[in-house]
C-alpha atoms as a PDB file:
ATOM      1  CA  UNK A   1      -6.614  26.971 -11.535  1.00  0.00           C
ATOM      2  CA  UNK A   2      -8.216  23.697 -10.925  1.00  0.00           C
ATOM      3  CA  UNK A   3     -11.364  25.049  -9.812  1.00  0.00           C
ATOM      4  CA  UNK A   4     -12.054  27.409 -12.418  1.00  0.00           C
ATOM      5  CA  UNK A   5     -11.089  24.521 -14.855  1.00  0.00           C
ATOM      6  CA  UNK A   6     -13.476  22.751 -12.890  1.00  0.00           C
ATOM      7  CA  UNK A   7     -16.275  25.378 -13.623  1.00  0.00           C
ATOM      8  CA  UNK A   8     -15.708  25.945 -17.073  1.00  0.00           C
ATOM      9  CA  UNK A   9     -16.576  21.699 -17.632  1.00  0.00           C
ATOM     10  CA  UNK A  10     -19.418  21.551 -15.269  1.00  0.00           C
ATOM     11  CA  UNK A  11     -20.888  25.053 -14.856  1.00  0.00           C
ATOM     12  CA  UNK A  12     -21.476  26.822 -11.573  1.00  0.00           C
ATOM     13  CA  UNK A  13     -21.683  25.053  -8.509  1.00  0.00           C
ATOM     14  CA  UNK A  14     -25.463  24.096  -7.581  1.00  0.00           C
ATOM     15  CA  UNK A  15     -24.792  23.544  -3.959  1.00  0.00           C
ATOM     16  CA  UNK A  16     -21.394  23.994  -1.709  1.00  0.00           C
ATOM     17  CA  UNK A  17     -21.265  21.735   1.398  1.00  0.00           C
ATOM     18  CA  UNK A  18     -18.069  22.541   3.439  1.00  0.00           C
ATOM     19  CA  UNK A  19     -15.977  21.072   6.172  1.00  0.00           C
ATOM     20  CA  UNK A  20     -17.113  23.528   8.674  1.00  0.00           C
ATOM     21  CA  UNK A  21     -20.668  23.325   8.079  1.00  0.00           C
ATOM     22  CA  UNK A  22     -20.705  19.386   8.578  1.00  0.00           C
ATOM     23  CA  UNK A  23     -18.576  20.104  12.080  1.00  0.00           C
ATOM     24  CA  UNK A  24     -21.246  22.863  12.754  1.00  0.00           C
ATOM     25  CA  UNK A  25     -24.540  20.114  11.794  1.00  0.00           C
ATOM     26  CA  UNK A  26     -23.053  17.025  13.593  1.00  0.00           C
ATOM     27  CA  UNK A  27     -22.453  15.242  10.734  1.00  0.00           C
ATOM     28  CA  UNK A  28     -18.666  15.213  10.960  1.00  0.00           C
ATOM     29  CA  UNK A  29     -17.063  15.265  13.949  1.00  0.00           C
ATOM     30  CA  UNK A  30     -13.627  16.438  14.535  1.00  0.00           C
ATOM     31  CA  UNK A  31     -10.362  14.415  14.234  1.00  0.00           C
ATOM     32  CA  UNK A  32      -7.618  15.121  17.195  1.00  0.00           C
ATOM     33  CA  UNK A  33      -3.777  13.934  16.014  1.00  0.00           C
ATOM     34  CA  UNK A  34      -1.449  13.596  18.421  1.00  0.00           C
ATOM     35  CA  UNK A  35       2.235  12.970  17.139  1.00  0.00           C
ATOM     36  CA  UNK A  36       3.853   9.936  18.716  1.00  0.00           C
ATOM     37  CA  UNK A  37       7.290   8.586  17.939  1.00  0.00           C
ATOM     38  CA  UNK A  38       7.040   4.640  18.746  1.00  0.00           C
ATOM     39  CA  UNK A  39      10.295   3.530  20.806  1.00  0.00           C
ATOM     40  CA  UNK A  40      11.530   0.838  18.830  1.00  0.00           C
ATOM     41  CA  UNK A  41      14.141  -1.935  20.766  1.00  0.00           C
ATOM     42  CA  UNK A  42      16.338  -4.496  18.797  1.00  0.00           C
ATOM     43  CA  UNK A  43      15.002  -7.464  20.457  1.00  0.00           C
ATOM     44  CA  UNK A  44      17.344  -9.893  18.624  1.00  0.00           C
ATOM     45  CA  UNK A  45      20.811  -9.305  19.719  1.00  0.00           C
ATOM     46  CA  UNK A  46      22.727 -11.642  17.250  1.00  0.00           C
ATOM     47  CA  UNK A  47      20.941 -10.460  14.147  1.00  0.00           C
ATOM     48  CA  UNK A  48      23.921 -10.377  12.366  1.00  0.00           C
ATOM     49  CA  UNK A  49      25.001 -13.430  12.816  1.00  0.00           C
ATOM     50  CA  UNK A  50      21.824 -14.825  11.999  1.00  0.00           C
ATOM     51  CA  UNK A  51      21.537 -12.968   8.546  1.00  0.00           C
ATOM     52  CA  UNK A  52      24.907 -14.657   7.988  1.00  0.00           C
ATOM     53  CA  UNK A  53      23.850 -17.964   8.564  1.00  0.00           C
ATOM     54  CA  UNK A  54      20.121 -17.351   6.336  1.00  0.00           C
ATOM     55  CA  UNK A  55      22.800 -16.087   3.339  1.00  0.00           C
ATOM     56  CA  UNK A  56      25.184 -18.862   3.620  1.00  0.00           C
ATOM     57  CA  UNK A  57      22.064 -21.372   4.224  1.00  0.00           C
ATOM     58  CA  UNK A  58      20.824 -19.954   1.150  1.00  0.00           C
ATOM     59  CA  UNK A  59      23.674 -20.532  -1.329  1.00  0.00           C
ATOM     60  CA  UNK A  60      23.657 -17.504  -2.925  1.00  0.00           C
ATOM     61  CA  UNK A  61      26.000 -15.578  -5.074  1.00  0.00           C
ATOM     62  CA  UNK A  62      27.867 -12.383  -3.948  1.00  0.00           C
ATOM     63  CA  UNK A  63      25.654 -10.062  -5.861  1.00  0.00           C
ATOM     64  CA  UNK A  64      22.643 -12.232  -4.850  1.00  0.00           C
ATOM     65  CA  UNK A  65      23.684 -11.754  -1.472  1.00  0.00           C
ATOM     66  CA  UNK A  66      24.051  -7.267  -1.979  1.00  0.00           C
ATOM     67  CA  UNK A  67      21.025  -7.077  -2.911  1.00  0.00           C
ATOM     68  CA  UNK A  68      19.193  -9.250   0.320  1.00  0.00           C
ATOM     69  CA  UNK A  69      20.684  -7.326   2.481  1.00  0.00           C
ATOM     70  CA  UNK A  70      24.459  -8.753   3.474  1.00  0.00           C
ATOM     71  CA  UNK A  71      26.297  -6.279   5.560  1.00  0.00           C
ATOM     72  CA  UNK A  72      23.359  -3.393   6.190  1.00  0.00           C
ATOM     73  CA  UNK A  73      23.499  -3.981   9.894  1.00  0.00           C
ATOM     74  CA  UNK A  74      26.250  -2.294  11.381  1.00  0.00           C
END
């Protein structure tokens, strides 16, 4: 749908360049992914109690304190 739209504005293509033929001329050269899953480790093993401390530290009000954050870390 989009390309036809396309052609009805602009008229027929004058030139088409693809993916493949860039590969094929050099000019592109191919991209490897490889899927990787960082290990993550909690390096801070009294996080809890130190988001405690920031809130109360803080002074703020029980709804102020929802929306930071107070009580998301099991």
């Amino acid at each position: 749908m989009g390309e036809e739209k396309t052609r009805q504005v602009f008229g027929e293509y004058i030139s088409v360049y693809d993916f493949l033929q860039s590969v094929a001329d050099g000019s592109t050269v191919r991209l490897y992914y490889e899927n990787r899953i960082p290990e993550l480790e909690l390096v801070n093993y009294n996080l809890n109690e130190d988001m405690e401390r920031l809130l109360e530290e803080a002074e703020l009000d029980e709804s102020q304190e929802e929306k930071a954050g107070a009580g998301v870390f099991p």
